[in-house]
N, C-alpha and C. Protein backbone atom coordinates (compact mmCIF):
# COMPACT_ATOMS: atom_id res chain seq x y z
N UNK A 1 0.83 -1.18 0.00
CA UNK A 1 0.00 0.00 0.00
C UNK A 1 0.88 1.25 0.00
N UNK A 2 0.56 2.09 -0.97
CA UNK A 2 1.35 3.58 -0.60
C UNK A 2 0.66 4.43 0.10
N UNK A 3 2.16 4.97 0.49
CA UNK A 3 1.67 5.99 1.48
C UNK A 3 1.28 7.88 0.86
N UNK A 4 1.20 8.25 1.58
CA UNK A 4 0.51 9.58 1.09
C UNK A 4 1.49 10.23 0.17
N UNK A 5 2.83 10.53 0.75
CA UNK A 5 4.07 11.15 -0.22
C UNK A 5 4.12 10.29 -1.20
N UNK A 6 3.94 8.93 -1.61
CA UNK A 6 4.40 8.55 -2.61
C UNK A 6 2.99 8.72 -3.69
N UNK A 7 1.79 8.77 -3.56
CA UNK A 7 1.02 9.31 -4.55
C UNK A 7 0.81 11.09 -4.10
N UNK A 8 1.49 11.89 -4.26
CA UNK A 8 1.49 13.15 -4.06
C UNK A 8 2.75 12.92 -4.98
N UNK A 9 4.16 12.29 -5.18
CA UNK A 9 4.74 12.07 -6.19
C UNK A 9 4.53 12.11 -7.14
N UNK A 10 3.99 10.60 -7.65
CA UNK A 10 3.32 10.57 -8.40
C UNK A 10 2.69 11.29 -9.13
N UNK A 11 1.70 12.32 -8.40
CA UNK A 11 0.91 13.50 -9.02
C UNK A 11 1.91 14.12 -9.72
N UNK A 12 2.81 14.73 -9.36
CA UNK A 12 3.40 15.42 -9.57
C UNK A 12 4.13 15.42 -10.48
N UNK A 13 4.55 14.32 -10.79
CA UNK A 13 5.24 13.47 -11.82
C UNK A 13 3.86 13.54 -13.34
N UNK A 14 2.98 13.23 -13.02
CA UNK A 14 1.50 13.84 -13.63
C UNK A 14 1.41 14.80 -14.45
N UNK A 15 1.50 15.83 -13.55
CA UNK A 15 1.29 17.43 -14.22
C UNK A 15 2.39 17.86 -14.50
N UNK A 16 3.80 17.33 -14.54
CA UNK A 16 4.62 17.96 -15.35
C UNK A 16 4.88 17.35 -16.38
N UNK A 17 4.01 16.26 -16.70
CA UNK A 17 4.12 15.82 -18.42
C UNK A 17 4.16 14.03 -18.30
N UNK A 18 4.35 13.41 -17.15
CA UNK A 18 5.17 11.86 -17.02
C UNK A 18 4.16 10.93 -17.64
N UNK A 19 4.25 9.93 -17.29
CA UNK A 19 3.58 8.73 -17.81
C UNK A 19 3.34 8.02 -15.95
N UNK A 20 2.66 7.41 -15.35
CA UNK A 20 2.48 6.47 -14.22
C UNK A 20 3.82 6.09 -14.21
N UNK A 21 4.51 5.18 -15.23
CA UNK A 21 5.32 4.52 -15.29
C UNK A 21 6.24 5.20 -14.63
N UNK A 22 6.60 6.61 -15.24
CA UNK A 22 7.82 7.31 -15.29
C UNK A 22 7.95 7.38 -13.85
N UNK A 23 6.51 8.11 -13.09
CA UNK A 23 6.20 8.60 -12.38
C UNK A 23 6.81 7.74 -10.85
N UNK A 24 7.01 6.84 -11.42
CA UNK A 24 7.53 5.32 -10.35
C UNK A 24 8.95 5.24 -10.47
N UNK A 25 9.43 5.60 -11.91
CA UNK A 25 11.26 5.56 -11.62
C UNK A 25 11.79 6.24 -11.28
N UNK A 26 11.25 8.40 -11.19
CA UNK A 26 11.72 9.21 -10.79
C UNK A 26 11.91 9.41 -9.56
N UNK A 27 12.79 9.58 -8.59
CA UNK A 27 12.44 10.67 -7.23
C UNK A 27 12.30 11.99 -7.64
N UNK A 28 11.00 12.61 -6.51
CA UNK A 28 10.67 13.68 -6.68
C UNK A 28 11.72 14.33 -5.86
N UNK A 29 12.08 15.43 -6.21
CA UNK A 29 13.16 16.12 -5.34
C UNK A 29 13.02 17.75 -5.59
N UNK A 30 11.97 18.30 -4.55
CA UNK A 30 12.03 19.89 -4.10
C UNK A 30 13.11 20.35 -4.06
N UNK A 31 13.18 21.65 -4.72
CA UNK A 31 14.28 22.38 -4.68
C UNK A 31 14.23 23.45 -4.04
N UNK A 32 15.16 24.31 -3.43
CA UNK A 32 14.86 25.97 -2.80
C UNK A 32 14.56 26.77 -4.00
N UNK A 33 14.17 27.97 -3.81
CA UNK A 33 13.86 29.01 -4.39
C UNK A 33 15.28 29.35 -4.78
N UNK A 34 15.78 29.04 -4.41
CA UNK A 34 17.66 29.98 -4.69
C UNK A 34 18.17 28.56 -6.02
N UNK A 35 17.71 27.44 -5.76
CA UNK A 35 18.46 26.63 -6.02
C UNK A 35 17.69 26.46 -7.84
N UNK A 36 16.08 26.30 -7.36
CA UNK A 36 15.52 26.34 -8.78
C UNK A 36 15.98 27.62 -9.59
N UNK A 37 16.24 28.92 -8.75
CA UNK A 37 16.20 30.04 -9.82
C UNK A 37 17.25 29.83 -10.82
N UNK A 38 18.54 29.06 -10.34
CA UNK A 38 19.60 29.13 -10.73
C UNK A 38 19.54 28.16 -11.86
N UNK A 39 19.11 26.85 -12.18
CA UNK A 39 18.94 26.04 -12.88
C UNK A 39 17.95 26.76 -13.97
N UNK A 40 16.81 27.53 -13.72
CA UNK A 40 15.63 28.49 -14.92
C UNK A 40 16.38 29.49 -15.12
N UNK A 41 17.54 30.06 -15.13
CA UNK A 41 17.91 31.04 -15.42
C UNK A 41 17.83 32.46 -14.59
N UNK A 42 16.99 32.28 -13.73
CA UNK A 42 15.66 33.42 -12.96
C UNK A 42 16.36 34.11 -11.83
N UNK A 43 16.05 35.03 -11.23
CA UNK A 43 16.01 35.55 -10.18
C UNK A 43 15.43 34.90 -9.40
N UNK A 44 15.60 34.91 -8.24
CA UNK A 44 14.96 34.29 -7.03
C UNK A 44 13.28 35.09 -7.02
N UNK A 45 13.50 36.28 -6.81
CA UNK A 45 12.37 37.16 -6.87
C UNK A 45 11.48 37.16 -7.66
N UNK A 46 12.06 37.06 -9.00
CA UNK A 46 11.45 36.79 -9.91
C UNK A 46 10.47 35.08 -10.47
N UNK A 47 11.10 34.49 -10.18
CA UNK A 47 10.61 32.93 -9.71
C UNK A 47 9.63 32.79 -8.72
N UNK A 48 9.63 33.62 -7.77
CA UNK A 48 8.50 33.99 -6.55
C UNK A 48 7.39 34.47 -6.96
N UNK A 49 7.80 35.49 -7.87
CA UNK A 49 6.56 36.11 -8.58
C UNK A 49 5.82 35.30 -9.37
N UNK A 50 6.69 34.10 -10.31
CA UNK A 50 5.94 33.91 -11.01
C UNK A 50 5.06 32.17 -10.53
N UNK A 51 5.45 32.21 -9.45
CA UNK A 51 4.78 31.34 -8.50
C UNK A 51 3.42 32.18 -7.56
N UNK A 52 3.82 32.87 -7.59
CA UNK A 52 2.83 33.92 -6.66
C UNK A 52 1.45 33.81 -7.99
N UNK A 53 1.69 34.04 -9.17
CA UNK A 53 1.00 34.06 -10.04
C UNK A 53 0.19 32.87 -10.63
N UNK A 54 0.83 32.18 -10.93
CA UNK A 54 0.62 30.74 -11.79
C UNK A 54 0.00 30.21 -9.89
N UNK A 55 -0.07 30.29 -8.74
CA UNK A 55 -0.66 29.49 -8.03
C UNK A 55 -2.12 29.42 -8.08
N UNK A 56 -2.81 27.67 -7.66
CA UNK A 56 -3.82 27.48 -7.78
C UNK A 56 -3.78 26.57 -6.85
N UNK A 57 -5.08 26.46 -5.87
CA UNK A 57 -5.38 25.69 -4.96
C UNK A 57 -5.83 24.24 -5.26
N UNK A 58 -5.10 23.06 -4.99
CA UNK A 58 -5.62 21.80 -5.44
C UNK A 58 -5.64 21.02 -4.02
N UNK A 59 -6.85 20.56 -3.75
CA UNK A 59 -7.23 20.08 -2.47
C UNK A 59 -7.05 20.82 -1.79
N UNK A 60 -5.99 20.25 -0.24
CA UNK A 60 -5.46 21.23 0.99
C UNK A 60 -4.20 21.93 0.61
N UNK A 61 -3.55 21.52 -0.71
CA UNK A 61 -2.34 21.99 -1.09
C UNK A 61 -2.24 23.28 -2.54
N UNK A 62 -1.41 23.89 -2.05
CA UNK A 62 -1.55 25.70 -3.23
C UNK A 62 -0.24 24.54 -4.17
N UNK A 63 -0.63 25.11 -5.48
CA UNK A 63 0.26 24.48 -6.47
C UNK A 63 0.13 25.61 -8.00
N UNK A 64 1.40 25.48 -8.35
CA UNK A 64 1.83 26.43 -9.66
C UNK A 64 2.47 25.57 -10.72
N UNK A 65 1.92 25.63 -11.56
CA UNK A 65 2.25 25.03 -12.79
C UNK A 65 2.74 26.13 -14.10
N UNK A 66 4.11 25.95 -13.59
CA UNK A 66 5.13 27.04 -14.36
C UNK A 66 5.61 26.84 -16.03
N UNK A 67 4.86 25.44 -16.38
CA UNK A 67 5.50 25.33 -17.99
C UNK A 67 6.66 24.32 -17.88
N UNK A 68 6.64 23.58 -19.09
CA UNK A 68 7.39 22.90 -19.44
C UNK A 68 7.96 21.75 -18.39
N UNK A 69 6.94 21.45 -17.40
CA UNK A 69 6.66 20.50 -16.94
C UNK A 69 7.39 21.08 -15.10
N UNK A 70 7.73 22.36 -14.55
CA UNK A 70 8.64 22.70 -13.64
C UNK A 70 7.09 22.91 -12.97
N UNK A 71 7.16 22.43 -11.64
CA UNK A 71 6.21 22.28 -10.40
C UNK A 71 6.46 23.21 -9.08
N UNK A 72 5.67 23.93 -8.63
CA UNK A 72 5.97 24.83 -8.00
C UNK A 72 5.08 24.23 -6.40
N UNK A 73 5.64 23.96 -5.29
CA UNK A 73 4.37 23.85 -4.44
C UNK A 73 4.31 24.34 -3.12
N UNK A 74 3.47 25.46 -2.14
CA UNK A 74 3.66 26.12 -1.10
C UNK A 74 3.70 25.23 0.07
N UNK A 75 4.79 25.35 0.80
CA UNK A 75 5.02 25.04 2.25
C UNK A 75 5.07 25.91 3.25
N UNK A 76 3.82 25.92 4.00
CA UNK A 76 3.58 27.04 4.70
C UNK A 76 3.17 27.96 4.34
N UNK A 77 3.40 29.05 4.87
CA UNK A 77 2.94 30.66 4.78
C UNK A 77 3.53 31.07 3.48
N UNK A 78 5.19 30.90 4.09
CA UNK A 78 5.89 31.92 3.30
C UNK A 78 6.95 30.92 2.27
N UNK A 79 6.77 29.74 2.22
CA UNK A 79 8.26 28.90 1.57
C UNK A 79 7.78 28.13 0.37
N UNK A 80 8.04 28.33 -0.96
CA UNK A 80 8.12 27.50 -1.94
C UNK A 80 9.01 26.59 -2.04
N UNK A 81 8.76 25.50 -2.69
CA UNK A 81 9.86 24.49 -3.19
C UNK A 81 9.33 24.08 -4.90
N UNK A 82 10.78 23.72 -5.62
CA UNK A 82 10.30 23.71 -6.95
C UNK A 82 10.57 22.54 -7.28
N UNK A 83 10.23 21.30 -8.65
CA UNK A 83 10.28 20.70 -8.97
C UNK A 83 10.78 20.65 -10.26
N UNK A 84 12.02 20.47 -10.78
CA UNK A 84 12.30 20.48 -11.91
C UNK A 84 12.31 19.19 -12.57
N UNK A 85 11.89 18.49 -13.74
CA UNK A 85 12.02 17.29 -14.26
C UNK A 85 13.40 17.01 -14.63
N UNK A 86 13.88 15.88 -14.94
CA UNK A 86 15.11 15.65 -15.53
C UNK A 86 14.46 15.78 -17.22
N UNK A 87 15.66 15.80 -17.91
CA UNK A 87 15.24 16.89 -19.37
C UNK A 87 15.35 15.44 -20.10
N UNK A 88 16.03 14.70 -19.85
CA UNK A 88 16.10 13.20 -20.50
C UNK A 88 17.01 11.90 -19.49
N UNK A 89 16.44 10.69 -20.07
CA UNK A 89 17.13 9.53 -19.72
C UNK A 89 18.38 9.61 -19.27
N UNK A 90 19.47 9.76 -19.96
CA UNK A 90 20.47 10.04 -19.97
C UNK A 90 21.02 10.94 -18.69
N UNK A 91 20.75 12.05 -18.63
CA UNK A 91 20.61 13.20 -17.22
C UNK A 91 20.49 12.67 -16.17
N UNK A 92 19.20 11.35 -15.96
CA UNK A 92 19.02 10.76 -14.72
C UNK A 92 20.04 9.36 -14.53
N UNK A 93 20.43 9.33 -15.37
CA UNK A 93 21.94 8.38 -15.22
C UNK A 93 22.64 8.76 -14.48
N UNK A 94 22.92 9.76 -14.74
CA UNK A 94 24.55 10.37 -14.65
C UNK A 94 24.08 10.71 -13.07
N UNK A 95 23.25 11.28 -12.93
CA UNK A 95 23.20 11.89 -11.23
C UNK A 95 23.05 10.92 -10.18
């Protein structure tokens, strides 16, 4: 039986483009606001904003769906964490 984090994975794995399948080989892995900006190119601030924007309430949880499959989801009041996909097969090798 899974537990709650592992279909909240899953989801997540979902709405940024995956297959079930995929959704089972990936770990999901939140990133900081400092850490995603740097990988999108972005400002920190600017990444905030555009989470502040793109958010939408799904169930008990606020969630932003930023494009091209990058997952945005609120912890707490004040703390985002981001979700970036791996871009291909290969990428999730190597790490």
């Amino acid at each position: 039986m899974k537990n709650n984090n592992e279909n909240q994975d899953e989801e997540v794995m979902m709405l940024a483009g995956g297959s079930k399948r995929r959704a089972r080989e990936v770990e999901v892995v939140w990133e900081t606001i400092a850490a995603g900006a740097v990988k999108l190119d972005l400002s920190p601030q600017a990444l905030r904003a555009r989470c502040r924007r793109a958010a939408r309430k799904r169930g008990k949880e606020i969630v932003a769906d930023l494009g091209m499959g990058v997952i945005a989801k609120r912890f707490g009041d004040f703390s985002w964490r981001i979700f970036i996909p791996p871009t291909s097969r290969s990428e999730e090798r190597r790490e």
